[in-house]
PDB file of N, CA and C in Angstrom:
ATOM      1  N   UNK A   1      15.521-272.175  -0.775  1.00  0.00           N
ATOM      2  CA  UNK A   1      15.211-270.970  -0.028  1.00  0.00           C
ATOM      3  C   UNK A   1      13.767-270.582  -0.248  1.00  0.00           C
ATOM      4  N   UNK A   2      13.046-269.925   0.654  1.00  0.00           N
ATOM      5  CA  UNK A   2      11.841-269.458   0.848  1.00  0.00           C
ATOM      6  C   UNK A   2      12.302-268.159  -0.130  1.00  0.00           C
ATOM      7  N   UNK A   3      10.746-267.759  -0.853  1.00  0.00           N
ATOM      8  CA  UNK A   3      10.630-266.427  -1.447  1.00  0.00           C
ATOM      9  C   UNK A   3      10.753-265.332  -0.396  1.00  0.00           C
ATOM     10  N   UNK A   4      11.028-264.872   0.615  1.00  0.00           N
ATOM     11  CA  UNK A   4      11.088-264.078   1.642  1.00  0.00           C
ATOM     12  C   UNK A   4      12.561-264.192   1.328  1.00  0.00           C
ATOM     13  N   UNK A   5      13.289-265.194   1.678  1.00  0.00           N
ATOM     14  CA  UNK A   5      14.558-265.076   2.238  1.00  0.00           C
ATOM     15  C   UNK A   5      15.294-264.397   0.873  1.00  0.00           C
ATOM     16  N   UNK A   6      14.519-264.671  -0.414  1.00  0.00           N
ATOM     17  CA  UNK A   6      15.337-264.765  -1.988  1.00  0.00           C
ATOM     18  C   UNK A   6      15.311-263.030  -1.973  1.00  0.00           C
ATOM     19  N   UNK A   7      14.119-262.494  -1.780  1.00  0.00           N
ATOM     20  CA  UNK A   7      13.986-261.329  -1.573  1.00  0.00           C
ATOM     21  C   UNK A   7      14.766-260.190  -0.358  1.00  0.00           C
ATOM     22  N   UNK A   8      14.997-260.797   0.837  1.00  0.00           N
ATOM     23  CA  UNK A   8      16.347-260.300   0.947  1.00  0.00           C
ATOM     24  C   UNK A   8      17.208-260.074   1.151  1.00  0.00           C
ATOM     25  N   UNK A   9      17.846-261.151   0.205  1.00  0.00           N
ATOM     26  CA  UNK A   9      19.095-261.514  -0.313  1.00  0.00           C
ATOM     27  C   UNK A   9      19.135-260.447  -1.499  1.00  0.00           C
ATOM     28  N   UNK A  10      18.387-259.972  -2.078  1.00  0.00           N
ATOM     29  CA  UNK A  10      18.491-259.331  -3.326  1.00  0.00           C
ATOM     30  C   UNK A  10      18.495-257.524  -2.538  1.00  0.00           C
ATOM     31  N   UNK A  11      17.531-257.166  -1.797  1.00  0.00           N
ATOM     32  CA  UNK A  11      17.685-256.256  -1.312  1.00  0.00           C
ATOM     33  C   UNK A  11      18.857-255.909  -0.982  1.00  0.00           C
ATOM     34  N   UNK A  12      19.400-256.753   0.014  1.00  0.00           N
ATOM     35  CA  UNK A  12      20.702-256.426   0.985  1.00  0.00           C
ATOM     36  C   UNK A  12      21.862-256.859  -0.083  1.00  0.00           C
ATOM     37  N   UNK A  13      21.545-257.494  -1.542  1.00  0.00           N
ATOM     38  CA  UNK A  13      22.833-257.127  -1.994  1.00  0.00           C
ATOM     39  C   UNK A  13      22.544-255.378  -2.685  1.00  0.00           C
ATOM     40  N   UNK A  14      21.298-255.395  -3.079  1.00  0.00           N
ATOM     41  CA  UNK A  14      21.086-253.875  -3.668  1.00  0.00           C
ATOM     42  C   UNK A  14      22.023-252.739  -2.816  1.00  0.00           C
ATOM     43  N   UNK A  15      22.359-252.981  -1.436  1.00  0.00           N
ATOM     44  CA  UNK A  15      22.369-252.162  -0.186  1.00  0.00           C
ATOM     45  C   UNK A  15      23.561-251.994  -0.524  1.00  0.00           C
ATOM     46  N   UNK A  16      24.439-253.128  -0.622  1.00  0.00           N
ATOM     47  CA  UNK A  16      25.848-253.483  -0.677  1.00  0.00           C
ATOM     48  C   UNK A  16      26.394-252.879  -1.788  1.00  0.00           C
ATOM     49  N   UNK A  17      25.939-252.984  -2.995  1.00  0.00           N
ATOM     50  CA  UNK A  17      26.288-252.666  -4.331  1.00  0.00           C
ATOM     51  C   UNK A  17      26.318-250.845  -3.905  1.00  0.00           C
ATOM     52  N   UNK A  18      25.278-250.207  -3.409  1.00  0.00           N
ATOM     53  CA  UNK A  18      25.280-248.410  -3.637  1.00  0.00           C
ATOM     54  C   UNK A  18      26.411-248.274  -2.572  1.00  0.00           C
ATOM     55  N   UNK A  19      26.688-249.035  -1.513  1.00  0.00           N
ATOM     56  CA  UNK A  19      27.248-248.690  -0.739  1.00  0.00           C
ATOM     57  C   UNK A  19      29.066-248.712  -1.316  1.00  0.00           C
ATOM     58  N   UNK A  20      29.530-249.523  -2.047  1.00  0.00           N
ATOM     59  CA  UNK A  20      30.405-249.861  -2.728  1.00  0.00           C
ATOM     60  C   UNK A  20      30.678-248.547  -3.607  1.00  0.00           C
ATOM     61  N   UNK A  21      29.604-248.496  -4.261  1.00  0.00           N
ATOM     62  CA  UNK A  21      29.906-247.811  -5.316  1.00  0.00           C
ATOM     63  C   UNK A  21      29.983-246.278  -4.821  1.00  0.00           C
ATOM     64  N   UNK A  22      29.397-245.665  -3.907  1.00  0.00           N
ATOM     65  CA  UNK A  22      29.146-244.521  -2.986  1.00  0.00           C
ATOM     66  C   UNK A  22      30.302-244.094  -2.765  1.00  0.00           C
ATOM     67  N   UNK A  23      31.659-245.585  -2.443  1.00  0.00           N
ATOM     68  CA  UNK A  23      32.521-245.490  -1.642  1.00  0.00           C
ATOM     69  C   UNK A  23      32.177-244.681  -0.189  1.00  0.00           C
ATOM     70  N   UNK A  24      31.292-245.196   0.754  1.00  0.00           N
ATOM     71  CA  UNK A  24      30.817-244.978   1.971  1.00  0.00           C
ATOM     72  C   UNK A  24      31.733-245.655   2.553  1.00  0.00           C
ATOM     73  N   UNK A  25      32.771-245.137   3.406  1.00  0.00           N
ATOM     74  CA  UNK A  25      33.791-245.196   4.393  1.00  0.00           C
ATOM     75  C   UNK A  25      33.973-244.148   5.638  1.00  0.00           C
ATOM     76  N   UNK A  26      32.739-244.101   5.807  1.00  0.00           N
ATOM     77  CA  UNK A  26      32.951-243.483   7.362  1.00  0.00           C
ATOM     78  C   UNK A  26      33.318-243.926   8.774  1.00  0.00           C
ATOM     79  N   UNK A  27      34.529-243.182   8.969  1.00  0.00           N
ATOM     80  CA  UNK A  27      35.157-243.578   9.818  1.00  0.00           C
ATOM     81  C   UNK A  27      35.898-244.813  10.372  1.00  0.00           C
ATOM     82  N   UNK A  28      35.997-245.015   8.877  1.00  0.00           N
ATOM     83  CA  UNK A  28      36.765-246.784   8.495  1.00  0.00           C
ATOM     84  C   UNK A  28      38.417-246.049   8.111  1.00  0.00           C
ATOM     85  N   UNK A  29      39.425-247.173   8.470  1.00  0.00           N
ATOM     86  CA  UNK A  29      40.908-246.942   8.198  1.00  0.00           C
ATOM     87  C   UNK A  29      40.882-246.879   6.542  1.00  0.00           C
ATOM     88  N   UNK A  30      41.410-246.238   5.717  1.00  0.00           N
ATOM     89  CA  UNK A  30      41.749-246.211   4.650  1.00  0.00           C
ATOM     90  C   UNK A  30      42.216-247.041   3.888  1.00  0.00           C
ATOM     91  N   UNK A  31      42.115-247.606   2.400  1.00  0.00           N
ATOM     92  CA  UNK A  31      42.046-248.958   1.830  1.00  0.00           C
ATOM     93  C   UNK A  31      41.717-250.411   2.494  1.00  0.00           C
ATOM     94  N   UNK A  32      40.349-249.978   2.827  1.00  0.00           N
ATOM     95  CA  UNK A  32      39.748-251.163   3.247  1.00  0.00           C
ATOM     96  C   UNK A  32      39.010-251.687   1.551  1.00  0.00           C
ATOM     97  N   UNK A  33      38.857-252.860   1.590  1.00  0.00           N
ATOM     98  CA  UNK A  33      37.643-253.540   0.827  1.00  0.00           C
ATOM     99  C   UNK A  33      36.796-253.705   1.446  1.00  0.00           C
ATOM    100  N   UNK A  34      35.757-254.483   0.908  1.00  0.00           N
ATOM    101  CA  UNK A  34      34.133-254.135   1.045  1.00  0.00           C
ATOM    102  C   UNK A  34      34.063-255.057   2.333  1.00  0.00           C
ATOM    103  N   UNK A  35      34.733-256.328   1.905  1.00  0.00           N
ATOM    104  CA  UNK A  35      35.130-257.141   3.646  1.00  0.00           C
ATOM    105  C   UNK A  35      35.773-256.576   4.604  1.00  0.00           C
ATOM    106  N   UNK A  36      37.046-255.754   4.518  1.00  0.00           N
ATOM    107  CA  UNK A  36      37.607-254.857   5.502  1.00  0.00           C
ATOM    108  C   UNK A  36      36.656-254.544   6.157  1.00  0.00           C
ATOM    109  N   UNK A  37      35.566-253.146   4.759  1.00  0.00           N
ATOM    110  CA  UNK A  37      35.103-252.463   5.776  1.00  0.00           C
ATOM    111  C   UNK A  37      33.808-253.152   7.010  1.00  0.00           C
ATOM    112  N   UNK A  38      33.132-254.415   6.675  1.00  0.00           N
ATOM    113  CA  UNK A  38      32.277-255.397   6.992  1.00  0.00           C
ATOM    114  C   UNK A  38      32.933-255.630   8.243  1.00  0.00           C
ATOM    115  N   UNK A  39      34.069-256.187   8.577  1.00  0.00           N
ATOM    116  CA  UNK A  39      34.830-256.713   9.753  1.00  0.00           C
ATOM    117  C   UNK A  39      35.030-255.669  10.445  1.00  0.00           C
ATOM    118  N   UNK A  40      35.431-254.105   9.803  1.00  0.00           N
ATOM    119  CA  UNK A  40      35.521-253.100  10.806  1.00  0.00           C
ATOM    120  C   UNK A  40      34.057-252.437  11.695  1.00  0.00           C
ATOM    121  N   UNK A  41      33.517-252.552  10.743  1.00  0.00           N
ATOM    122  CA  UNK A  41      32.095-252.299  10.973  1.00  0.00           C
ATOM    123  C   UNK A  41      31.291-253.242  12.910  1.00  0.00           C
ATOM    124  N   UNK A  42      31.704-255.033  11.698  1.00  0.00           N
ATOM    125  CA  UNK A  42      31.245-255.860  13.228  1.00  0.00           C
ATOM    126  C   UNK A  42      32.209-255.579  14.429  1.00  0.00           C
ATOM    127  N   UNK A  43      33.432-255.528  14.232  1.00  0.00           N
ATOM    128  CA  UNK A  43      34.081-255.114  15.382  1.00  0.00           C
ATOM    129  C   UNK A  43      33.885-254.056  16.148  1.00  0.00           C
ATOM    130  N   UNK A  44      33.770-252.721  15.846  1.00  0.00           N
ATOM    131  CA  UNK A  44      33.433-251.741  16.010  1.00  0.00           C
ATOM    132  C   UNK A  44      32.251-251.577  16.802  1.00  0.00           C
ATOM    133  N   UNK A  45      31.238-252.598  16.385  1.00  0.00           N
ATOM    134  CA  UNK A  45      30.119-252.441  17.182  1.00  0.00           C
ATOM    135  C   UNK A  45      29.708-253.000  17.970  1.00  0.00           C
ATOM    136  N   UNK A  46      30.559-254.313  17.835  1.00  0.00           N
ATOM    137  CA  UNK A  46      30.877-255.388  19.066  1.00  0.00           C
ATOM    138  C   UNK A  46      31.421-254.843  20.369  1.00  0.00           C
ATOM    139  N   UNK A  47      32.189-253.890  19.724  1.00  0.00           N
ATOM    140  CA  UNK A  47      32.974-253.459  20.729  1.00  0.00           C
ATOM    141  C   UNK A  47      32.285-252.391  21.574  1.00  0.00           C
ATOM    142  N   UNK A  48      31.593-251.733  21.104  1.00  0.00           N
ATOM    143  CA  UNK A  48      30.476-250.445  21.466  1.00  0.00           C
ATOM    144  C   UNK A  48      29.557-251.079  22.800  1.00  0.00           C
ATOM    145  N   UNK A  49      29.277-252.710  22.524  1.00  0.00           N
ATOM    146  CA  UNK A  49      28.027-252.823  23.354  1.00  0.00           C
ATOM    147  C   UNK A  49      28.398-253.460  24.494  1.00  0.00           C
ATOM    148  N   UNK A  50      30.014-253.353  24.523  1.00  0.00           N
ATOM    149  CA  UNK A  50      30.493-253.882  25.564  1.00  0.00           C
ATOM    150  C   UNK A  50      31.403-252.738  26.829  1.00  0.00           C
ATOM    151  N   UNK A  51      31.105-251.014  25.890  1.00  0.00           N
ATOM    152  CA  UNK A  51      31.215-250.528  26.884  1.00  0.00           C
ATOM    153  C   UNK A  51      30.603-249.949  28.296  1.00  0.00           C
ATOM    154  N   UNK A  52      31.235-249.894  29.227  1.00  0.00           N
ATOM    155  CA  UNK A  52      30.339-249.427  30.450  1.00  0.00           C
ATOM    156  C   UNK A  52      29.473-248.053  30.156  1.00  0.00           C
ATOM    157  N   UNK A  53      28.533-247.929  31.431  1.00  0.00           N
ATOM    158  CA  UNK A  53      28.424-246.485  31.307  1.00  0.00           C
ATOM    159  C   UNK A  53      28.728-245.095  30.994  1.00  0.00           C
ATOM    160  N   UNK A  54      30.005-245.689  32.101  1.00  0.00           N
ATOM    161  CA  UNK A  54      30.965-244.290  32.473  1.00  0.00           C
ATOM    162  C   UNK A  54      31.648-244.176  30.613  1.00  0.00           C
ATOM    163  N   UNK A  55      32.219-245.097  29.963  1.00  0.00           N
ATOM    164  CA  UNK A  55      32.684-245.115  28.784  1.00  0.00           C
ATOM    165  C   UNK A  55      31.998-244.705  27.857  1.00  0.00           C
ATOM    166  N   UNK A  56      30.904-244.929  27.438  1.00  0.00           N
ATOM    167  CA  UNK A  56      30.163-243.846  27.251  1.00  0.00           C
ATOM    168  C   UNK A  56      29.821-242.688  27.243  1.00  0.00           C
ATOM    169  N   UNK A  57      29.557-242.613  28.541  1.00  0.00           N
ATOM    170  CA  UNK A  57      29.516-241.041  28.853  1.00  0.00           C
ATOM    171  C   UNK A  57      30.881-240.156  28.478  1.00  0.00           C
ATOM    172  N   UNK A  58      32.089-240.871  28.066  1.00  0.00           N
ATOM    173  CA  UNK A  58      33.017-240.142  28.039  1.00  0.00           C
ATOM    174  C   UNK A  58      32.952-239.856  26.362  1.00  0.00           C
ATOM    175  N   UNK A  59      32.244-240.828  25.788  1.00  0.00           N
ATOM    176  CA  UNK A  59      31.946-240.504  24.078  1.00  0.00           C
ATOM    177  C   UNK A  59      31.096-239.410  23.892  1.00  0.00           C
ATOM    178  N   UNK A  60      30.119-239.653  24.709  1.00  0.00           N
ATOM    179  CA  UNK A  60      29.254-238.452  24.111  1.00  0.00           C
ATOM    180  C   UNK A  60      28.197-239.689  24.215  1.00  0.00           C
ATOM    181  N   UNK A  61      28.190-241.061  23.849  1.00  0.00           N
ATOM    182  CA  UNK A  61      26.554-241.606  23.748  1.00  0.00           C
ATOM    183  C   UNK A  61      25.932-241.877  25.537  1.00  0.00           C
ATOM    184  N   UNK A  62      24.269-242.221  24.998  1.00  0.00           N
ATOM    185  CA  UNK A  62      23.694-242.649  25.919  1.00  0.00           C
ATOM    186  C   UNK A  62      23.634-244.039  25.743  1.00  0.00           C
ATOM    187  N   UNK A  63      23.667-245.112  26.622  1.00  0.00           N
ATOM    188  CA  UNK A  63      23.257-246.527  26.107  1.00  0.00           C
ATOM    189  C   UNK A  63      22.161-246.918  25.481  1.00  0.00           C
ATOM    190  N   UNK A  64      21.007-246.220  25.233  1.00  0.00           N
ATOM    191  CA  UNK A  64      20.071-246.695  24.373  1.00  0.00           C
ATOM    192  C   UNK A  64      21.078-245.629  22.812  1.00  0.00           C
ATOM    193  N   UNK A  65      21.386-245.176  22.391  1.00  0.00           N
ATOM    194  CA  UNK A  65      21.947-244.670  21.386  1.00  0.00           C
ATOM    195  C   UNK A  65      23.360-245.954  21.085  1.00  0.00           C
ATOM    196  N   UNK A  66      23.897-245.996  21.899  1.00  0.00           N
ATOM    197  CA  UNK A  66      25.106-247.512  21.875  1.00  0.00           C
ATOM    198  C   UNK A  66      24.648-248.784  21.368  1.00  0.00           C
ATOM    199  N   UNK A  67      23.011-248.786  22.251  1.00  0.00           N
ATOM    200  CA  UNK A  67      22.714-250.094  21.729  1.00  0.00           C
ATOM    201  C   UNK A  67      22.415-250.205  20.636  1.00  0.00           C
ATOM    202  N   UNK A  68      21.653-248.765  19.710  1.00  0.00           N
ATOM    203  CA  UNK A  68      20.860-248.872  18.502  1.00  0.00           C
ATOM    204  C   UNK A  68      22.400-248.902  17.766  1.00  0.00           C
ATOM    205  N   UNK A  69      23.509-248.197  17.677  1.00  0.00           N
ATOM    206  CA  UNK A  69      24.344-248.657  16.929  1.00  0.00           C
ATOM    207  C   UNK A  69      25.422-249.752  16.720  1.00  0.00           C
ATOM    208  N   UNK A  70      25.151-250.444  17.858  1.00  0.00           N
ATOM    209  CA  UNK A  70      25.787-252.233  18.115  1.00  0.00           C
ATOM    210  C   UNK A  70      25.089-253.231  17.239  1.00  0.00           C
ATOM    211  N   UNK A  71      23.387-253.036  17.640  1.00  0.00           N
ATOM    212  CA  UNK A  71      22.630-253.785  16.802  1.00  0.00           C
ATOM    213  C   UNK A  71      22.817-253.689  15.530  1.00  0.00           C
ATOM    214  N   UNK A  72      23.202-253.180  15.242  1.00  0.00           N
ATOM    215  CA  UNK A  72      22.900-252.738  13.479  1.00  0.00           C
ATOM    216  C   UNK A  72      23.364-253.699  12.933  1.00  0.00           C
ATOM    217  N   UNK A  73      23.223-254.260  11.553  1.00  0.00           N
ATOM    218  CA  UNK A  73      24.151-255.618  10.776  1.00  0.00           C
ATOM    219  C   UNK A  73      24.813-254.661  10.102  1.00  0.00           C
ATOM    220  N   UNK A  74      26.028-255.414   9.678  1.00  0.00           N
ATOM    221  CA  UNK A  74      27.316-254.781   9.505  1.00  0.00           C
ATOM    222  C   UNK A  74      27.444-254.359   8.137  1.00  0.00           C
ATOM    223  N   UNK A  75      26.273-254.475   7.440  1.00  0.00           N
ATOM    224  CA  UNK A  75      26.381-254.220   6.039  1.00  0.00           C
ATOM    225  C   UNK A  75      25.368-252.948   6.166  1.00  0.00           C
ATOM    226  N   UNK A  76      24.585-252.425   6.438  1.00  0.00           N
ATOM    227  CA  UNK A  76      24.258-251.205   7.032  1.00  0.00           C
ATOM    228  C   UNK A  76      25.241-249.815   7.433  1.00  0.00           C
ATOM    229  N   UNK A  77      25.189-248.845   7.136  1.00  0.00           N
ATOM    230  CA  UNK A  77      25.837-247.819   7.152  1.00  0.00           C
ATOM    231  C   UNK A  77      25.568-247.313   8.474  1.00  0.00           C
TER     232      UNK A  77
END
């Protein structure tokens, strides 16, 4: 591995570790693990960037607000 990549790998486990320990579960089903909540997370946002307009509009987002929270990697809060 390149020194870039080693670096972060170490960050994004730093991310993982507060997030764990935080117990940050927003708006995740209850007794998830740290993979649960990872898979709920990608699904969740997979699922976000595949709604229409109108579906949207019935959430409350705008599609540039949908898209910024689809993109996100799933280990991110």
């Amino acid at each position: 591995m390149s020194g870039i990549s080693d670096v972060r790998l170490t960050l994004y486990a730093g991310e993982l570790v507060r997030e764990h320990d935080a117990g940050l579960r927003i708006n995740a089903p209850e007794g998830l693990g740290l993979w649960g909540l990872f898979q709920h997370r990608r699904a969740s946002r997979r699922a976000l960037l595949k709604l229409t307009d109108e579906q949207l509009k019935d959430i409350g987002l705008s599609s540039e607000q949908a898209r910024h929270e689809g993109l996100k990697p799933f280990w991110r809060e």
